[in-house]
PDB file of N, CA and C in Angstrom:
ATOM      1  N   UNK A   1      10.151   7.791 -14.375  1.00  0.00           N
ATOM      2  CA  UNK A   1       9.723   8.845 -13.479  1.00  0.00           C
ATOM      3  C   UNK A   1       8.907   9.849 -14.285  1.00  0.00           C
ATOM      4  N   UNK A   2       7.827  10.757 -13.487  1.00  0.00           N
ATOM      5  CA  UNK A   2       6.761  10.868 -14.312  1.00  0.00           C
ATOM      6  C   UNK A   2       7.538  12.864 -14.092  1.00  0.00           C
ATOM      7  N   UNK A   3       7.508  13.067 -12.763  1.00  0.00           N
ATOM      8  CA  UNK A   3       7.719  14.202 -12.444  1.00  0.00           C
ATOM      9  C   UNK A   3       9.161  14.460 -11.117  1.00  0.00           C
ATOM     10  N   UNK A   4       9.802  15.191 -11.217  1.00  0.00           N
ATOM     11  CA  UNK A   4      10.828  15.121 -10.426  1.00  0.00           C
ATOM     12  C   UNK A   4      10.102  16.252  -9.189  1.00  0.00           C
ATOM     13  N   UNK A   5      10.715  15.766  -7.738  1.00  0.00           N
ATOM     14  CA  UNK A   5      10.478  16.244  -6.466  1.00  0.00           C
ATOM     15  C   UNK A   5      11.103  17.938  -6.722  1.00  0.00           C
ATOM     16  N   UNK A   6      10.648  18.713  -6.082  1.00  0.00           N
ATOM     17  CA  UNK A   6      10.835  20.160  -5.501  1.00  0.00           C
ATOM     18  C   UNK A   6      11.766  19.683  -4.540  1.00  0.00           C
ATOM     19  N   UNK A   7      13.180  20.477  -4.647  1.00  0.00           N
ATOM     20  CA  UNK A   7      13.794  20.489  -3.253  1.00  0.00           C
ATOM     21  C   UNK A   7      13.736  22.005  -2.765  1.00  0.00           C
ATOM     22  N   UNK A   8      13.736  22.123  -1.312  1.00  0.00           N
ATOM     23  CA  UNK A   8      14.195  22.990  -0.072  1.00  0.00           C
ATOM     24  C   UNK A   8      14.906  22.639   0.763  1.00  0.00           C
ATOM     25  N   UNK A   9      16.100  23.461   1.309  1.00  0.00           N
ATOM     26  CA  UNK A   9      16.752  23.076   2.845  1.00  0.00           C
ATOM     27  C   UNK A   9      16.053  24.072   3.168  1.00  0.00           C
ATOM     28  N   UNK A  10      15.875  23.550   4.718  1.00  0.00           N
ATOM     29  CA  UNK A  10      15.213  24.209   5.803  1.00  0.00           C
ATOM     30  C   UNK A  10      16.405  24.107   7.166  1.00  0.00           C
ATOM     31  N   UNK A  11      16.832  24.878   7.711  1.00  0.00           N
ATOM     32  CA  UNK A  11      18.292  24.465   8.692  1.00  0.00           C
ATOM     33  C   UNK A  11      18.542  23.364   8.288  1.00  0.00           C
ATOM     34  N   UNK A  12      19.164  22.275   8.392  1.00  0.00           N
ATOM     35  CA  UNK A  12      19.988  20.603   8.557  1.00  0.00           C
ATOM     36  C   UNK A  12      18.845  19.617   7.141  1.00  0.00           C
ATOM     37  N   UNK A  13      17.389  19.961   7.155  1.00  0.00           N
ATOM     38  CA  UNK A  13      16.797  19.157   6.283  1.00  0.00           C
ATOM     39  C   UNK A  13      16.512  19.660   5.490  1.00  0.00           C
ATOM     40  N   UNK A  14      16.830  18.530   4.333  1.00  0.00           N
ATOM     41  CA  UNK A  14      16.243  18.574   2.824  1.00  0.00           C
ATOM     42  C   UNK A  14      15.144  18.192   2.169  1.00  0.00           C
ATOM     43  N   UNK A  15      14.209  19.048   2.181  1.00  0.00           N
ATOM     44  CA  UNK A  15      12.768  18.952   1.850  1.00  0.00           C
ATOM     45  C   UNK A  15      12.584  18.457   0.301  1.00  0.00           C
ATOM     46  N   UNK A  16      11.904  16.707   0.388  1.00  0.00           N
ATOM     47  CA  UNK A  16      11.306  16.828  -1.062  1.00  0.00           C
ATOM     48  C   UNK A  16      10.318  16.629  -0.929  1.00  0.00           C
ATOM     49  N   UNK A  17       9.226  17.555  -2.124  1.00  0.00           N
ATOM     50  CA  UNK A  17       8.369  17.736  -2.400  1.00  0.00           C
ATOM     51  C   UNK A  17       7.686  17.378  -4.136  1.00  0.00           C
ATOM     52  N   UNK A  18       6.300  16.631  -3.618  1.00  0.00           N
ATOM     53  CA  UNK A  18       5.665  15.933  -5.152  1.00  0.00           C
ATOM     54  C   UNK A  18       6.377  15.326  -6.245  1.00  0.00           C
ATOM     55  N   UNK A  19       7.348  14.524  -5.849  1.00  0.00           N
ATOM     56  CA  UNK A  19       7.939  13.830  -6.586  1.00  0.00           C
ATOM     57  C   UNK A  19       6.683  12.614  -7.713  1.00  0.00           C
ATOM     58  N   UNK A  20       6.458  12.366  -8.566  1.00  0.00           N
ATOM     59  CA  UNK A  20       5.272  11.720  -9.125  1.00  0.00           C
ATOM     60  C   UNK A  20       6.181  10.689  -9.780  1.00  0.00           C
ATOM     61  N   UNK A  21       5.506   9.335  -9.615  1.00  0.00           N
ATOM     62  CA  UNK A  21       6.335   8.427 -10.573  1.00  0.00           C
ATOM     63  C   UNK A  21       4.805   7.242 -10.877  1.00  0.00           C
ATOM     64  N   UNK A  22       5.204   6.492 -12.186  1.00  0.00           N
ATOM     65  CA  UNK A  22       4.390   5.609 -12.921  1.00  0.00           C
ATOM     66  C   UNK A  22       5.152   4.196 -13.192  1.00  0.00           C
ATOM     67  N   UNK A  23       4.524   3.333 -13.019  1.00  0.00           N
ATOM     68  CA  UNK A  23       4.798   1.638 -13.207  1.00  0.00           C
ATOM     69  C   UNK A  23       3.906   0.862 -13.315  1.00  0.00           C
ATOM     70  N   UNK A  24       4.315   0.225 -14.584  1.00  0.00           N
ATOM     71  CA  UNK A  24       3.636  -1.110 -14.873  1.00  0.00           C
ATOM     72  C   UNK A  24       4.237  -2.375 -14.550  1.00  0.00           C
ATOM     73  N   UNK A  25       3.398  -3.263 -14.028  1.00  0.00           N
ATOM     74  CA  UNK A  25       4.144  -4.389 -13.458  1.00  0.00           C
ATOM     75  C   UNK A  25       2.560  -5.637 -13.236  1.00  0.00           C
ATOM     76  N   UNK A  26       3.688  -6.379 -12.954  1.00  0.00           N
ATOM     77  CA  UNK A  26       2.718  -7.956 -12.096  1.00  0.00           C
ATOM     78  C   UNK A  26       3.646  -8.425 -10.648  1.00  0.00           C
ATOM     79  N   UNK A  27       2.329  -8.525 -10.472  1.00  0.00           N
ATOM     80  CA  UNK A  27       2.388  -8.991  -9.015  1.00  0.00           C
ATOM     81  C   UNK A  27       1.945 -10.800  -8.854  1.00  0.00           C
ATOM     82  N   UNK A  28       2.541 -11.696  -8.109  1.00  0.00           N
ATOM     83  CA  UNK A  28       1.792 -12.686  -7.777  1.00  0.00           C
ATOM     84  C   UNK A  28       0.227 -12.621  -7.705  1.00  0.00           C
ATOM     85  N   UNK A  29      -0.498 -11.929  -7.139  1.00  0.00           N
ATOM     86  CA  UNK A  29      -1.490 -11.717  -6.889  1.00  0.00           C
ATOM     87  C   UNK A  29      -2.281 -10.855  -8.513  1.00  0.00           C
ATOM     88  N   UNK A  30      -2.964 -11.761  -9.457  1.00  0.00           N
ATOM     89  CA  UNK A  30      -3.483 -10.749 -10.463  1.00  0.00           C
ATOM     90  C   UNK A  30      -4.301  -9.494 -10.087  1.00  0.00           C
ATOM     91  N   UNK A  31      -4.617  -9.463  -8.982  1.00  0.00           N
ATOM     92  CA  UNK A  31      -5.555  -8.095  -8.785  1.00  0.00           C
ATOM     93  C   UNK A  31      -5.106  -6.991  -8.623  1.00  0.00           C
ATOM     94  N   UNK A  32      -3.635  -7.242  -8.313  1.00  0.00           N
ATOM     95  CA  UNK A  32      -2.483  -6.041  -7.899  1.00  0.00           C
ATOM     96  C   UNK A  32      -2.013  -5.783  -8.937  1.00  0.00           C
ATOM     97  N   UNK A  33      -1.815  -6.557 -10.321  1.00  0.00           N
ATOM     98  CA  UNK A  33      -0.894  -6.191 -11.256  1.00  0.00           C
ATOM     99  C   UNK A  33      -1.594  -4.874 -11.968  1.00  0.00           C
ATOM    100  N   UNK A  34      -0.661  -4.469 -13.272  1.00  0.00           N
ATOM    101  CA  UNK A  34      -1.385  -3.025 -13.524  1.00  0.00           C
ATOM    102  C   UNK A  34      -0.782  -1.704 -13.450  1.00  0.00           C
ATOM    103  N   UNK A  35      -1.447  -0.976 -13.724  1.00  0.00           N
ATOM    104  CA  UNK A  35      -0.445   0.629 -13.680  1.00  0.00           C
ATOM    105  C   UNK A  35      -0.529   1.183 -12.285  1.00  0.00           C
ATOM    106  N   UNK A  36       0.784   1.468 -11.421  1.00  0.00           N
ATOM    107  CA  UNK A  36       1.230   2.125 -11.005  1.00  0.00           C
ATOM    108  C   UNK A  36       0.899   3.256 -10.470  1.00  0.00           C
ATOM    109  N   UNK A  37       0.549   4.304  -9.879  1.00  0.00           N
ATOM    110  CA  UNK A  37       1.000   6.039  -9.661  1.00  0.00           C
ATOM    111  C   UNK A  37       1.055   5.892  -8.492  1.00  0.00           C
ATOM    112  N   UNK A  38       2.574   6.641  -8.280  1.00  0.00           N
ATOM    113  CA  UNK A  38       2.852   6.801  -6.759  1.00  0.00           C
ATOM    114  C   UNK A  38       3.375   8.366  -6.716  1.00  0.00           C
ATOM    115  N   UNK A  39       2.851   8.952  -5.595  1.00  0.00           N
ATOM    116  CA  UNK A  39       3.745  10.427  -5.074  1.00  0.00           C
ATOM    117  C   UNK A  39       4.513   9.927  -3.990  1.00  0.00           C
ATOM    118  N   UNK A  40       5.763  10.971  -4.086  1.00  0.00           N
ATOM    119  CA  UNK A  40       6.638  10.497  -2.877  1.00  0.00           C
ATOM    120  C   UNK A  40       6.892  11.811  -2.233  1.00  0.00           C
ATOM    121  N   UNK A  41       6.769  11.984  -1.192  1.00  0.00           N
ATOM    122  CA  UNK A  41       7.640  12.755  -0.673  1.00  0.00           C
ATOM    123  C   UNK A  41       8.729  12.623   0.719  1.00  0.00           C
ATOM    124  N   UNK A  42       9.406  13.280   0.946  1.00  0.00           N
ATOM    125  CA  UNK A  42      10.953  12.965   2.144  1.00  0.00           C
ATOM    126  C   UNK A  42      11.228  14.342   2.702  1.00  0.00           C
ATOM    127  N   UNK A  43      11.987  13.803   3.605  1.00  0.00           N
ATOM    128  CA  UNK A  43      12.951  15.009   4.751  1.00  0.00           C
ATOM    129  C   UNK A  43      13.928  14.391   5.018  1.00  0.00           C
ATOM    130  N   UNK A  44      14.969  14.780   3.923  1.00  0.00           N
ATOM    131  CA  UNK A  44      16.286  14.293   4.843  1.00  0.00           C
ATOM    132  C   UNK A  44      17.026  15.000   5.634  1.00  0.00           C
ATOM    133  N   UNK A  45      17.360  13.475   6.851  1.00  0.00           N
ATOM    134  CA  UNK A  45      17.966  13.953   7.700  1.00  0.00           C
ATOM    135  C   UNK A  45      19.583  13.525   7.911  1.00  0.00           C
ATOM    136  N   UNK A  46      20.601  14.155   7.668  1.00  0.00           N
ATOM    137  CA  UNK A  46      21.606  13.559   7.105  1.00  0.00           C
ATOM    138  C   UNK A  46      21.670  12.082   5.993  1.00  0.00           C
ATOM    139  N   UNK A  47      22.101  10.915   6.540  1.00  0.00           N
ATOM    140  CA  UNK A  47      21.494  10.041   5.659  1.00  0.00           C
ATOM    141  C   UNK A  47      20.361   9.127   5.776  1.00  0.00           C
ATOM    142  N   UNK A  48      19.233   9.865   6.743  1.00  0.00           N
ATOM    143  CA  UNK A  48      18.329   9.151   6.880  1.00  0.00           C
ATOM    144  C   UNK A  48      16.903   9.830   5.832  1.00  0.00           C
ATOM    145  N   UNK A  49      16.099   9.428   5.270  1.00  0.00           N
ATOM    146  CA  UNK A  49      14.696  10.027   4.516  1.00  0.00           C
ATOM    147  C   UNK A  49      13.425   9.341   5.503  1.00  0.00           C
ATOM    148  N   UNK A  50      12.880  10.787   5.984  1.00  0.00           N
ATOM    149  CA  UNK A  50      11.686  10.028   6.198  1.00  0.00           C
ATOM    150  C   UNK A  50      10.872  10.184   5.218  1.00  0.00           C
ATOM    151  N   UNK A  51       9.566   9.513   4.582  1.00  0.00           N
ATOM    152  CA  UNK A  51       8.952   9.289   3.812  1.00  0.00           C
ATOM    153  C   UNK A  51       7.943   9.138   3.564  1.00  0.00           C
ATOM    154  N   UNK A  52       6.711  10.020   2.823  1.00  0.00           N
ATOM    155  CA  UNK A  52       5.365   9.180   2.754  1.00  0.00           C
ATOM    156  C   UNK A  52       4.897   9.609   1.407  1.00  0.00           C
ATOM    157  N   UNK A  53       3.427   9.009   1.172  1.00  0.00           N
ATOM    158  CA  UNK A  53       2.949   9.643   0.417  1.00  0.00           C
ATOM    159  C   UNK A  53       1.237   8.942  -0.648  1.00  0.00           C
ATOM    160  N   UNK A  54       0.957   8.883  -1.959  1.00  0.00           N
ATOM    161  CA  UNK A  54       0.031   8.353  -2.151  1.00  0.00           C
ATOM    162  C   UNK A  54       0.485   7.351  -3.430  1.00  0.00           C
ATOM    163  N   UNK A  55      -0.567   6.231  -3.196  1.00  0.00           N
ATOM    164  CA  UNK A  55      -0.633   5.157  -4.480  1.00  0.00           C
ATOM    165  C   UNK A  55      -1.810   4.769  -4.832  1.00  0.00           C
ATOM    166  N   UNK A  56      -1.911   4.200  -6.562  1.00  0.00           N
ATOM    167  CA  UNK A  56      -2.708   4.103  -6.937  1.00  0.00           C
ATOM    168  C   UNK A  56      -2.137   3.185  -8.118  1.00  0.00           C
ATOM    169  N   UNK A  57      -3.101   1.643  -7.946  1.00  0.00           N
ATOM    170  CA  UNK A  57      -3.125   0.393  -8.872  1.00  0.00           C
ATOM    171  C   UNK A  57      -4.242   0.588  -9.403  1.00  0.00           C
ATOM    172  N   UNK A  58      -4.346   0.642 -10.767  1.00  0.00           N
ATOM    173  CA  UNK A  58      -5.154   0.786 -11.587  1.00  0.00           C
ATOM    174  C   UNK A  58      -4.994  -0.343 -12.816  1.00  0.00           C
ATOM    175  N   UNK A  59      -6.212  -1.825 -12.975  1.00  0.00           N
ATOM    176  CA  UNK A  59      -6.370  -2.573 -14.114  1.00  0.00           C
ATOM    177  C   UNK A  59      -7.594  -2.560 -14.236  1.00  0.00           C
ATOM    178  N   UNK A  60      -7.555  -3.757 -15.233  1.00  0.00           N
ATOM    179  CA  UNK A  60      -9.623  -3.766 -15.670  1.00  0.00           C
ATOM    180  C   UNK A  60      -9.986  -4.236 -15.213  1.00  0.00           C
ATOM    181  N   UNK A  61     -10.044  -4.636 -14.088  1.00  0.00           N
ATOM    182  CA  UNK A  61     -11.062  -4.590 -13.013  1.00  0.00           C
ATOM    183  C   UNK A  61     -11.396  -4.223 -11.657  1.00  0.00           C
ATOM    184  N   UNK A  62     -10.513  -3.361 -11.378  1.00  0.00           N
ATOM    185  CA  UNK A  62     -10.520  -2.049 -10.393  1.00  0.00           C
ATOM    186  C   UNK A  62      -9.628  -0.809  -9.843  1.00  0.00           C
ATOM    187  N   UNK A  63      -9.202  -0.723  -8.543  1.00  0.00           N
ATOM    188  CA  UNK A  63      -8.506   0.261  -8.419  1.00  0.00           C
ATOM    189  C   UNK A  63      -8.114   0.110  -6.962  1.00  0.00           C
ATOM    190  N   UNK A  64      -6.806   0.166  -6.289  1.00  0.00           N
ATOM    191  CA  UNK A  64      -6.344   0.449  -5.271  1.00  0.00           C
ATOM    192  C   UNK A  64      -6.439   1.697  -4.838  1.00  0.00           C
ATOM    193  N   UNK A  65      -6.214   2.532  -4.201  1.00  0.00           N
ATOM    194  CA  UNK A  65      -6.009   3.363  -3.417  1.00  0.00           C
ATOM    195  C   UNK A  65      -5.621   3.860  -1.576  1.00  0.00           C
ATOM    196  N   UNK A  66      -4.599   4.690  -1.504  1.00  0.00           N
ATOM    197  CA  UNK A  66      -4.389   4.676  -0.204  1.00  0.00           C
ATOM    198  C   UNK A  66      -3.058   5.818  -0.114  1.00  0.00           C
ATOM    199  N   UNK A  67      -2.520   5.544   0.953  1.00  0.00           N
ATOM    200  CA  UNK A  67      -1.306   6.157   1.469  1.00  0.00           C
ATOM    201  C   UNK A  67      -0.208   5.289   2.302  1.00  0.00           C
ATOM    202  N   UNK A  68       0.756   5.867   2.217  1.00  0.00           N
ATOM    203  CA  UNK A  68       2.196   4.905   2.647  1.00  0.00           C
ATOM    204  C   UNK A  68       2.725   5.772   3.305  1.00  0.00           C
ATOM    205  N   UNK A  69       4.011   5.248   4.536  1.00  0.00           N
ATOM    206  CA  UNK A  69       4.644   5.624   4.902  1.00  0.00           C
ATOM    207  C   UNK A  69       5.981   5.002   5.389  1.00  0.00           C
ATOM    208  N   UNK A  70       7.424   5.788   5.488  1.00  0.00           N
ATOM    209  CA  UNK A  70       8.149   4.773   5.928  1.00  0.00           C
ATOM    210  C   UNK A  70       9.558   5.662   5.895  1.00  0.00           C
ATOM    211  N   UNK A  71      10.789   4.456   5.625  1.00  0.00           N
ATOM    212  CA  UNK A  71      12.236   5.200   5.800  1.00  0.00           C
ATOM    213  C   UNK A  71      13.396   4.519   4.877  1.00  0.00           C
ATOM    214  N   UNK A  72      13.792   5.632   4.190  1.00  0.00           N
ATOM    215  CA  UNK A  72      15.274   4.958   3.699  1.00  0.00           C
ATOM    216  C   UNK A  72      16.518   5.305   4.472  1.00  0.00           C
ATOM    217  N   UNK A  73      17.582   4.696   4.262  1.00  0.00           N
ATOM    218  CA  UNK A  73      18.627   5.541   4.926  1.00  0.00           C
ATOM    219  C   UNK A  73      20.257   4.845   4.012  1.00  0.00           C
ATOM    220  N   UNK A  74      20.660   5.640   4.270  1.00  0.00           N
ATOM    221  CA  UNK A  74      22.037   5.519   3.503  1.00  0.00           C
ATOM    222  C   UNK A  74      22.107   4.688   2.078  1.00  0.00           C
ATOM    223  N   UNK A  75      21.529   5.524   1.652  1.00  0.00           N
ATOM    224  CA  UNK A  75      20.925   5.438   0.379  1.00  0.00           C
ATOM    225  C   UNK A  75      21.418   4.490  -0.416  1.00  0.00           C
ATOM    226  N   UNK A  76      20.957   2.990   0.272  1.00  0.00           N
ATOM    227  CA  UNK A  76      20.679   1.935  -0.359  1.00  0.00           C
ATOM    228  C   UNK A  76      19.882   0.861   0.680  1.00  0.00           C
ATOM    229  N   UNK A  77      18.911   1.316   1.447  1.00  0.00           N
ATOM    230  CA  UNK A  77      18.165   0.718   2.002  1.00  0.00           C
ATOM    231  C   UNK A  77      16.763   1.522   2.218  1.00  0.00           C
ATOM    232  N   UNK A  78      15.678   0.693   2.456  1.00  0.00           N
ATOM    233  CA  UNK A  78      14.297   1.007   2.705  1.00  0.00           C
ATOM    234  C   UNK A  78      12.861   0.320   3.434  1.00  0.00           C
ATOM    235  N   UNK A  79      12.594   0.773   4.207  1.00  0.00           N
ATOM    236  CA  UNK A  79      11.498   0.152   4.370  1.00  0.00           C
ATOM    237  C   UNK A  79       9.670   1.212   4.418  1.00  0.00           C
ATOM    238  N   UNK A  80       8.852   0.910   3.814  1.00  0.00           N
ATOM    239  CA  UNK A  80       7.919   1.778   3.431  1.00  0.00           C
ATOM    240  C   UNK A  80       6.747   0.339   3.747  1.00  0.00           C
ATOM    241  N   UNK A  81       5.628   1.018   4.295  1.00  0.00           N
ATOM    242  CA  UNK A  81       4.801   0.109   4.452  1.00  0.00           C
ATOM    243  C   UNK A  81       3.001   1.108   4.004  1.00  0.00           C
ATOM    244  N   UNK A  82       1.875   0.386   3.502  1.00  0.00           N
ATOM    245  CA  UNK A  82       0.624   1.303   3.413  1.00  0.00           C
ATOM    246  C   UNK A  82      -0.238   0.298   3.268  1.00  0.00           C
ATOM    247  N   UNK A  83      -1.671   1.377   3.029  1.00  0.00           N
ATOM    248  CA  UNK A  83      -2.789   0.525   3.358  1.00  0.00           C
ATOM    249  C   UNK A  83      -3.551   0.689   2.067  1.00  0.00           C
ATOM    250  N   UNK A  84      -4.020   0.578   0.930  1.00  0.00           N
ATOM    251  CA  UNK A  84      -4.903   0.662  -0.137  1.00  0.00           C
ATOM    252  C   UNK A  84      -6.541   0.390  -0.044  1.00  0.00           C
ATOM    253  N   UNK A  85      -7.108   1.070  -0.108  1.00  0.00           N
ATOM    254  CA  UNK A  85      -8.457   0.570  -0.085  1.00  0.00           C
ATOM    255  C   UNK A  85      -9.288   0.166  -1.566  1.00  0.00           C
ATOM    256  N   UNK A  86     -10.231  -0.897  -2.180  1.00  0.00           N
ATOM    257  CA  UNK A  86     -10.138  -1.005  -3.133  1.00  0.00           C
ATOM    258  C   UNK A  86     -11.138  -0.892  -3.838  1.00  0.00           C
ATOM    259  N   UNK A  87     -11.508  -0.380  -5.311  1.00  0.00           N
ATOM    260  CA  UNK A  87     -12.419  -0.006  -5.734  1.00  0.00           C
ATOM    261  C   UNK A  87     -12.963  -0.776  -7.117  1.00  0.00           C
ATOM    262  N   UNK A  88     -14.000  -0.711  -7.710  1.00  0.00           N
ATOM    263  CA  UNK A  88     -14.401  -1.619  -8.544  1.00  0.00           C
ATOM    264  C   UNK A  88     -14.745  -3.008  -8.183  1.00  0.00           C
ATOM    265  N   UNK A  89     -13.973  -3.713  -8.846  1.00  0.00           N
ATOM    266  CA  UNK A  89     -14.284  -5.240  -8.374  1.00  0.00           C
ATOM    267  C   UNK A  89     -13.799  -5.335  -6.657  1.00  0.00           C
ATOM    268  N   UNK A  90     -12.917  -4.856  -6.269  1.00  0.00           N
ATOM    269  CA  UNK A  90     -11.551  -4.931  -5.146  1.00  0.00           C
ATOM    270  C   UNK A  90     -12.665  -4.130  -4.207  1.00  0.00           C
ATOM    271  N   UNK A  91     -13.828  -3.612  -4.523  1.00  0.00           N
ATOM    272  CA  UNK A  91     -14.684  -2.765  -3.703  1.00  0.00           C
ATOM    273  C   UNK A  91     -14.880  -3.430  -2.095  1.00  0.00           C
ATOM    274  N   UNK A  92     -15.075  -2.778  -1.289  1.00  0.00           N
ATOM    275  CA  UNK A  92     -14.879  -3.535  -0.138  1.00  0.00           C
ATOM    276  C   UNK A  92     -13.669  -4.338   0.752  1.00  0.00           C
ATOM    277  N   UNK A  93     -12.376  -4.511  -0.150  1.00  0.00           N
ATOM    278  CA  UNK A  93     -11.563  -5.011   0.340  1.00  0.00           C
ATOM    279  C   UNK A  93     -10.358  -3.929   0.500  1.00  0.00           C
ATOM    280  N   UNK A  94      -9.384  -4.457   1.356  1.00  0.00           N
ATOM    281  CA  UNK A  94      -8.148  -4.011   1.647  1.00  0.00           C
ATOM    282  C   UNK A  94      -6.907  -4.365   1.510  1.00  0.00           C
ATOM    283  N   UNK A  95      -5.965  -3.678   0.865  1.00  0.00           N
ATOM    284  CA  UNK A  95      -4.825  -4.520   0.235  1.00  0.00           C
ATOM    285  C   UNK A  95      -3.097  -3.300   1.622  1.00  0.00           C
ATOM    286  N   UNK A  96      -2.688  -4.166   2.231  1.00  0.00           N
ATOM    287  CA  UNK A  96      -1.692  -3.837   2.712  1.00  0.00           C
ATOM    288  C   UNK A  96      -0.485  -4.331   2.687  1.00  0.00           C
ATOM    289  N   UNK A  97       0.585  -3.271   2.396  1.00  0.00           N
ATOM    290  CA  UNK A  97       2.376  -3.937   1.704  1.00  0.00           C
ATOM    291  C   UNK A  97       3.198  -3.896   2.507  1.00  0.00           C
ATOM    292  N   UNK A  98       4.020  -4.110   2.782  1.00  0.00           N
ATOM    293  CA  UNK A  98       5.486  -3.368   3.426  1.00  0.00           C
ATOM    294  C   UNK A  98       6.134  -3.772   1.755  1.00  0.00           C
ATOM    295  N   UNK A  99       7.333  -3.074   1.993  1.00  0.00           N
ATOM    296  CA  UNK A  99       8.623  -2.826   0.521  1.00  0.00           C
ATOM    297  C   UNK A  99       9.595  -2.517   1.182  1.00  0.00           C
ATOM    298  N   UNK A 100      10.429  -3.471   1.098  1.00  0.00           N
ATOM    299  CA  UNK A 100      12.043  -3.321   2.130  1.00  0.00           C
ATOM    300  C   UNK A 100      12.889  -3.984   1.150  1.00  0.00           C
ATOM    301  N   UNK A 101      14.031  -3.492   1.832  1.00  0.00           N
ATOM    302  CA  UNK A 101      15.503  -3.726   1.029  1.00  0.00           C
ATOM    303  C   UNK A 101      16.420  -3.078   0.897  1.00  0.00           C
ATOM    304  N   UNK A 102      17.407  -3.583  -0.358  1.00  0.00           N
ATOM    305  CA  UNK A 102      18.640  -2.756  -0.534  1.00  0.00           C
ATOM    306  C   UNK A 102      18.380  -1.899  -1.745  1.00  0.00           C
ATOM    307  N   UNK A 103      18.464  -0.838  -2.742  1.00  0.00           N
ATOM    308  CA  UNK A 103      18.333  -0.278  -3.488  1.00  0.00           C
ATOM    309  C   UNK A 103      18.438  -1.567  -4.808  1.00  0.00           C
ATOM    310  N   UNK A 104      17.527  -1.058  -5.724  1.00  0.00           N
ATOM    311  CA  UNK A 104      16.774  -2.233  -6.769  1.00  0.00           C
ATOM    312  C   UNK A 104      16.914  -3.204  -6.457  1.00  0.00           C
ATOM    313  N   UNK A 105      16.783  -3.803  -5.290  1.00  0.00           N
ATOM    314  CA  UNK A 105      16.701  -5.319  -4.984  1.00  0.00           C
ATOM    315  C   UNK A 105      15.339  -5.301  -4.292  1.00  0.00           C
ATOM    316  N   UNK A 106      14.316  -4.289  -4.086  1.00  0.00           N
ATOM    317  CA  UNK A 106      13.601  -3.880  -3.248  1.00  0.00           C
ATOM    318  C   UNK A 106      12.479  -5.614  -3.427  1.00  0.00           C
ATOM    319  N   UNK A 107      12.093  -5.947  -1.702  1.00  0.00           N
ATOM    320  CA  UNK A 107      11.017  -6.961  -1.841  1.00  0.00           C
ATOM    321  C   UNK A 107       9.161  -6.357  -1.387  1.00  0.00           C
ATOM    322  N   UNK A 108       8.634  -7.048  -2.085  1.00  0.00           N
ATOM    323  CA  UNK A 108       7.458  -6.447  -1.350  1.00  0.00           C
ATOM    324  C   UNK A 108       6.295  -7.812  -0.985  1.00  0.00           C
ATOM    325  N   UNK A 109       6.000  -7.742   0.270  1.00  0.00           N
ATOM    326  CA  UNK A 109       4.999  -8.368   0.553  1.00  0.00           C
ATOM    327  C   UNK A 109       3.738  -7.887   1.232  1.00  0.00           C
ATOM    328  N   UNK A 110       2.710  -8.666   1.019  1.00  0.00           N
ATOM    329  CA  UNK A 110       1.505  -8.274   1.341  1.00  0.00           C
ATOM    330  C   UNK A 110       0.277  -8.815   1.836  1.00  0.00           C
ATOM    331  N   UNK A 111      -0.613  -8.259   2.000  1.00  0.00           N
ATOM    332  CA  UNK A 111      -1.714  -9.119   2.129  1.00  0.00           C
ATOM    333  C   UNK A 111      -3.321  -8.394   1.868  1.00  0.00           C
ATOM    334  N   UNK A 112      -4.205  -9.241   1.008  1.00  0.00           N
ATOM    335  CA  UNK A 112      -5.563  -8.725   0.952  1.00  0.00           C
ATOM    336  C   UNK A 112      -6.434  -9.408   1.308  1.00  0.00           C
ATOM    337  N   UNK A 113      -7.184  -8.447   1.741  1.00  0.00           N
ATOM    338  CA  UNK A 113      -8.620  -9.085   2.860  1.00  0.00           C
ATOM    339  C   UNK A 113      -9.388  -7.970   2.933  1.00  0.00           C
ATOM    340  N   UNK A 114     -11.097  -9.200   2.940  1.00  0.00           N
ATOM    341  CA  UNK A 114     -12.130  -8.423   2.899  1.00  0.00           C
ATOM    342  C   UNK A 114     -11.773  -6.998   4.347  1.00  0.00           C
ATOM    343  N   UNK A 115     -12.714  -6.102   4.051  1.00  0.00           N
ATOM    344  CA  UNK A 115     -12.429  -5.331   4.920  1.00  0.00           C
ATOM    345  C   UNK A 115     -11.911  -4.012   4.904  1.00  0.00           C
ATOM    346  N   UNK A 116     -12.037  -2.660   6.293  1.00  0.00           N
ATOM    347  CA  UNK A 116     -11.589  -1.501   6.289  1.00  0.00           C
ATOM    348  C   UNK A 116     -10.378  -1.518   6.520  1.00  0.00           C
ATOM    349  N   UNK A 117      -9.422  -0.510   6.070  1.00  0.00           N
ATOM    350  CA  UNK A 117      -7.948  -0.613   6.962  1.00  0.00           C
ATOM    351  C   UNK A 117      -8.416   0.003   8.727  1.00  0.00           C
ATOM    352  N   UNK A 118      -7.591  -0.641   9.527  1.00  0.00           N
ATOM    353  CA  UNK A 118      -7.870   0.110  11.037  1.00  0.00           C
ATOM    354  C   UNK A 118      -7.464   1.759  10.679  1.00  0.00           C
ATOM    355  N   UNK A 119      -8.190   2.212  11.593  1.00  0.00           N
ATOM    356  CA  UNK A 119      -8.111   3.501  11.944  1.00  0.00           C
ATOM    357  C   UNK A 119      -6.564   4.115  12.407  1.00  0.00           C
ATOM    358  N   UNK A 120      -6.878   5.243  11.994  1.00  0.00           N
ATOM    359  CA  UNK A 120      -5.243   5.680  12.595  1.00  0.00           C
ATOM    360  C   UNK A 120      -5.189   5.944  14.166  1.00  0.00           C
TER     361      UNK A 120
END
């Protein structure tokens, strides 16, 4: 972990704020593997987190980028899903995940294709 979240309660929820974290890893897919940066942020609501925030895959030969969103709850489950748009070589294409599971068992699947992410 790169930077730890800001907390606030606000009545019943617990506000986190800019949580920053870094990972290196491989992916099936070589274009995904690479460094990491993700921000997180949440609102919990008893034991539920809602969740979003930004990522960024960075190797030598391009760059992801995008935003995520999603939910944990009883803090050992998750599901978070986003859209990356890609830069350098990855220019023009679109890389989209979901990441579900039980706490460190987390799976992630995906898919990339030429193309914009749809509109919100």
């Amino acid at each position: 972990m790169t930077k730890e979240a800001t907390q606030t309660t606000v009545g019943n929820v617990v506000q986190y704020r800019g949580q920053e974290m870094t990972d290196t890893g491989q992916m099936s897919d070589p274009r995904l593997g690479g460094t990491s940066f993700i921000t997180l942020n949440g609102d919990m609501h008893g034991d539920v987190m809602s969740e979003w925030g930004t990522s960024r895959i960075e190797n030598a030969k391009g760059t992801w980028d995008g935003t995520w969103t999603g939910a944990s709850w009883n803090g050992s489950a998750t599901s978070v899903t986003g859209w990356l748009v890609g830069g350098g070589d990855y220019a023009g294409w679109t890389y989209y995940f979901h990441i579900y599971g039980p706490s460190m068992a987390y799976m992630t699947e995906g898919i990339i294709f030429e193309g914009s992410p749809p509109a919100p």
